[in-house]
N, C-alpha and C. Protein backbone atom coordinates (compact mmCIF):
# COMPACT_ATOMS: atom_id res chain seq x y z
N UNK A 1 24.27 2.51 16.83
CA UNK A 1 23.05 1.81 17.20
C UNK A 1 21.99 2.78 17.73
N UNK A 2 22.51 3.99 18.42
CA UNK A 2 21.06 4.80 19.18
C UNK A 2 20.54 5.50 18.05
N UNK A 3 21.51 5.79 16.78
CA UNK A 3 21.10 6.60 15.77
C UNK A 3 19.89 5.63 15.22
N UNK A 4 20.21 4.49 14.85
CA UNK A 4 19.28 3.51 14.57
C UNK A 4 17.90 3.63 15.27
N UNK A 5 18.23 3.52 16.41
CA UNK A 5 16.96 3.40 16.97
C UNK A 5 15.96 4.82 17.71
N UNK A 6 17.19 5.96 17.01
CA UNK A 6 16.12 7.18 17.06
C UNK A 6 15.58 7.36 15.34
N UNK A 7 16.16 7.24 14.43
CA UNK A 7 15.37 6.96 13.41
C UNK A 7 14.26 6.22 13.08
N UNK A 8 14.46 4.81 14.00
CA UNK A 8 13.19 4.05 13.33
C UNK A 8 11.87 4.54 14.76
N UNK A 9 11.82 4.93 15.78
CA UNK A 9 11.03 6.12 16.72
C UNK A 9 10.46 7.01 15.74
N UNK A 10 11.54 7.86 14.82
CA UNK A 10 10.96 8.66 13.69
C UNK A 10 10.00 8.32 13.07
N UNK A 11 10.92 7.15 12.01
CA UNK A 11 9.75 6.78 11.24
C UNK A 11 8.43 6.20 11.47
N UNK A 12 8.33 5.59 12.64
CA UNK A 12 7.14 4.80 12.94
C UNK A 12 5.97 6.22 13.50
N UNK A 13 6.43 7.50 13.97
CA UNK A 13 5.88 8.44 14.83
C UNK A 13 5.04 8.78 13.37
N UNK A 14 5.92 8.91 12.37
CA UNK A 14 5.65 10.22 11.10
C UNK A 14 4.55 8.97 10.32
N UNK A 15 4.63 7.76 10.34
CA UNK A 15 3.33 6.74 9.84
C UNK A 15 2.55 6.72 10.64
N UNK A 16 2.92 7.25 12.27
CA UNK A 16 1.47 6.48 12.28
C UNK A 16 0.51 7.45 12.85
N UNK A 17 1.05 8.76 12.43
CA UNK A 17 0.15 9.61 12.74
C UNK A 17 -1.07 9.94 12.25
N UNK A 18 -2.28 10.55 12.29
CA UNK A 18 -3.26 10.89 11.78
C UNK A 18 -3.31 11.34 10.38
N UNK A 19 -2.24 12.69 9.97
CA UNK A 19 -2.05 13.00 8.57
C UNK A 19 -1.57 11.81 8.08
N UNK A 20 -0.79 10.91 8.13
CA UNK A 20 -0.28 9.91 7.86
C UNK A 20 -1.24 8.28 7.14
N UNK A 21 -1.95 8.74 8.25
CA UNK A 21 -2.97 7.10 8.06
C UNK A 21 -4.46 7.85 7.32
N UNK A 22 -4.90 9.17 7.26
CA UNK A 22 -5.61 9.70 6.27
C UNK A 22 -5.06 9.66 5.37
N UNK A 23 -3.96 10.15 4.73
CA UNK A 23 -3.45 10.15 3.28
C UNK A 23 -3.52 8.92 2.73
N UNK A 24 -2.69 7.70 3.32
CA UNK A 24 -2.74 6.64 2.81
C UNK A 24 -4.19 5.82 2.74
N UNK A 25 -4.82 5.77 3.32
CA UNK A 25 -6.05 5.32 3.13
C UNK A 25 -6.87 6.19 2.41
N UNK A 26 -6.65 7.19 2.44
CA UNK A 26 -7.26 7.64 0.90
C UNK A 26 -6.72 7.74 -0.59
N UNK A 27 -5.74 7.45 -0.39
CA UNK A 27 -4.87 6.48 -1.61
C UNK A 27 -5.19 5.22 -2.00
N UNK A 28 -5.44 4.28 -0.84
CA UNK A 28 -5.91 2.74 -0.90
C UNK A 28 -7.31 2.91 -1.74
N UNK A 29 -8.01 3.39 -0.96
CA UNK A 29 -9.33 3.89 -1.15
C UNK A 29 -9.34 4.62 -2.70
N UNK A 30 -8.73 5.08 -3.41
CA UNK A 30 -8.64 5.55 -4.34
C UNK A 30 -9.20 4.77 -5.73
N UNK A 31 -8.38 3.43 -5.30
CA UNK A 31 -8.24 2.26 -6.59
C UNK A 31 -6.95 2.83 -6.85
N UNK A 32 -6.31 1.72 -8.18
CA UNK A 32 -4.81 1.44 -8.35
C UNK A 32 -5.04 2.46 -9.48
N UNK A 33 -4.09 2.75 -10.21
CA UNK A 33 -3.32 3.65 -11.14
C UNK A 33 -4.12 2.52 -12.61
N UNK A 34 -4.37 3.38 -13.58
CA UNK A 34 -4.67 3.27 -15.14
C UNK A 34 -3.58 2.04 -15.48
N UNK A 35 -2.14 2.19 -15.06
CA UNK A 35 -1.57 1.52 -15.67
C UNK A 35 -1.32 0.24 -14.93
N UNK A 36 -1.63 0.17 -13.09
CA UNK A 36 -1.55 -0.95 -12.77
C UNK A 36 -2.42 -2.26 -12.76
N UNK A 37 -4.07 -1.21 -13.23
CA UNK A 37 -5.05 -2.31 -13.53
C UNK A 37 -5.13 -2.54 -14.85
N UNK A 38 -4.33 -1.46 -15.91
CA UNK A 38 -4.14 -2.60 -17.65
C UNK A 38 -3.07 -3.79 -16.69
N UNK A 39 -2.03 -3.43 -16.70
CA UNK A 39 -1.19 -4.63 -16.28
C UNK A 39 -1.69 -6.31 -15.32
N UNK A 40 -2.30 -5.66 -14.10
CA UNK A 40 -3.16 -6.86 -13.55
C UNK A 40 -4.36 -7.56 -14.50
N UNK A 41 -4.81 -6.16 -15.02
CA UNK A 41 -6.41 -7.14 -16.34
C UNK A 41 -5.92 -7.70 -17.61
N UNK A 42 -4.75 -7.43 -17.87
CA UNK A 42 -3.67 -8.62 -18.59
C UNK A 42 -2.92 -9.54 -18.40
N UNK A 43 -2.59 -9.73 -17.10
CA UNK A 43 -2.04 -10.68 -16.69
C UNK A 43 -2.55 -11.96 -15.56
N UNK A 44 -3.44 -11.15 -15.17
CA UNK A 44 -4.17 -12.24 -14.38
C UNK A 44 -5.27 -12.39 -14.44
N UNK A 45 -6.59 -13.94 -14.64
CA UNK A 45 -6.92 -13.91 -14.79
C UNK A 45 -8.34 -13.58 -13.59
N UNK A 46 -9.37 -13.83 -13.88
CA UNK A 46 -9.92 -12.90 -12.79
C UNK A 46 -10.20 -14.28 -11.50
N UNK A 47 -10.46 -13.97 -10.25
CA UNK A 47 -10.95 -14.80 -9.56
C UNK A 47 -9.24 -15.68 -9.02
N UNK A 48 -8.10 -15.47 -9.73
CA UNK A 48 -6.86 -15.77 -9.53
C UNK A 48 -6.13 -15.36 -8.06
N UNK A 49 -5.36 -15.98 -7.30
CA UNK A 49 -5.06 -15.06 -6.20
C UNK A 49 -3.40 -14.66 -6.22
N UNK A 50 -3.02 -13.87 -5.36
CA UNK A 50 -1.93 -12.96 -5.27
C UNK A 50 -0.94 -12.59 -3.98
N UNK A 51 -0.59 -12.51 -3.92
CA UNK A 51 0.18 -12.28 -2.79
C UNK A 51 0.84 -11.46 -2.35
N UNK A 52 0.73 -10.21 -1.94
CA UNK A 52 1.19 -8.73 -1.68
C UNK A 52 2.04 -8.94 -0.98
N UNK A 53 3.51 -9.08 -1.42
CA UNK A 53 4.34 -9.08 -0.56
C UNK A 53 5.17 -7.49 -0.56
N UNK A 54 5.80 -7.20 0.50
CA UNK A 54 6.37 -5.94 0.86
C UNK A 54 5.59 -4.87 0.38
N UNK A 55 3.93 -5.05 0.73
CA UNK A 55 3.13 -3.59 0.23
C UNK A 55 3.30 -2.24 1.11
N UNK A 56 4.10 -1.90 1.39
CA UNK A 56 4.66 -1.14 2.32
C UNK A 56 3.05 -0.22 2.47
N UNK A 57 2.34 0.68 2.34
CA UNK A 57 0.94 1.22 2.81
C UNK A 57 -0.22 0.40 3.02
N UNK A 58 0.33 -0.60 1.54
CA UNK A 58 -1.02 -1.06 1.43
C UNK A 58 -1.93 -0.61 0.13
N UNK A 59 -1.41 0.21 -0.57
CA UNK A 59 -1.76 1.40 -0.91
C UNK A 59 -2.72 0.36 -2.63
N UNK A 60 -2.12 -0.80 -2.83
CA UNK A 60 -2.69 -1.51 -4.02
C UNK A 60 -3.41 -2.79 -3.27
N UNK A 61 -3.09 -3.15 -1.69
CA UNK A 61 -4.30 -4.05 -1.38
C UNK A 61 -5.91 -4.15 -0.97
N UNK A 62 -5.75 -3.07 -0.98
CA UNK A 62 -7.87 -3.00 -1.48
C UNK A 62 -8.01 -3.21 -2.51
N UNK A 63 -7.52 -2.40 -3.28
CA UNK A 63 -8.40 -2.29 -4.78
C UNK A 63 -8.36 -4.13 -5.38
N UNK A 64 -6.66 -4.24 -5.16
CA UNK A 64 -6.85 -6.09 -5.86
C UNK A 64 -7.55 -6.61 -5.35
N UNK A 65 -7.59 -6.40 -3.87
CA UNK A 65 -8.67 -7.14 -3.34
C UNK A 65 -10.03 -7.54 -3.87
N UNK A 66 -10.42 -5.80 -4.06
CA UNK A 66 -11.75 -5.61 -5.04
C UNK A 66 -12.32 -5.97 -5.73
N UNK A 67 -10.75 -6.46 -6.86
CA UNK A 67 -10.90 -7.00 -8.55
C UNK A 67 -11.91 -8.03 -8.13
């Protein structure tokens, strides 16, 4: 159990640091990948809504947002 709970201390230290929350938000900020907006502009239609479940960064909820 303490191993547990010095790992997740880890992980939360190494997200939520500065290098951490720049990278990813400039990933978000990026827009999605070539192949995830053919896939969304084929499958959904526009004005449709979605539901980001387990987006672990975040890293595709701006841009859908955007659409």
């Amino acid at each position: 159990m303490a191993a547990e709970k010095e790992l997740q201390k880890r992980v939360i230290k190494e997200f939520s640091g500065r290098a951490a929350v720049k990278k990813y938000t400039k990933e978000a900020l990026s827009g999605l990948w070539k192949s995830e907006e053919k896939l969304i502009k084929r499958y959904f239609k526009k004005g449709s809504s979605a539901i980001d479940i387990g987006c672990g960064t975040g890293r595709t909820t701006i841009p859908l947002f955007r659409m």
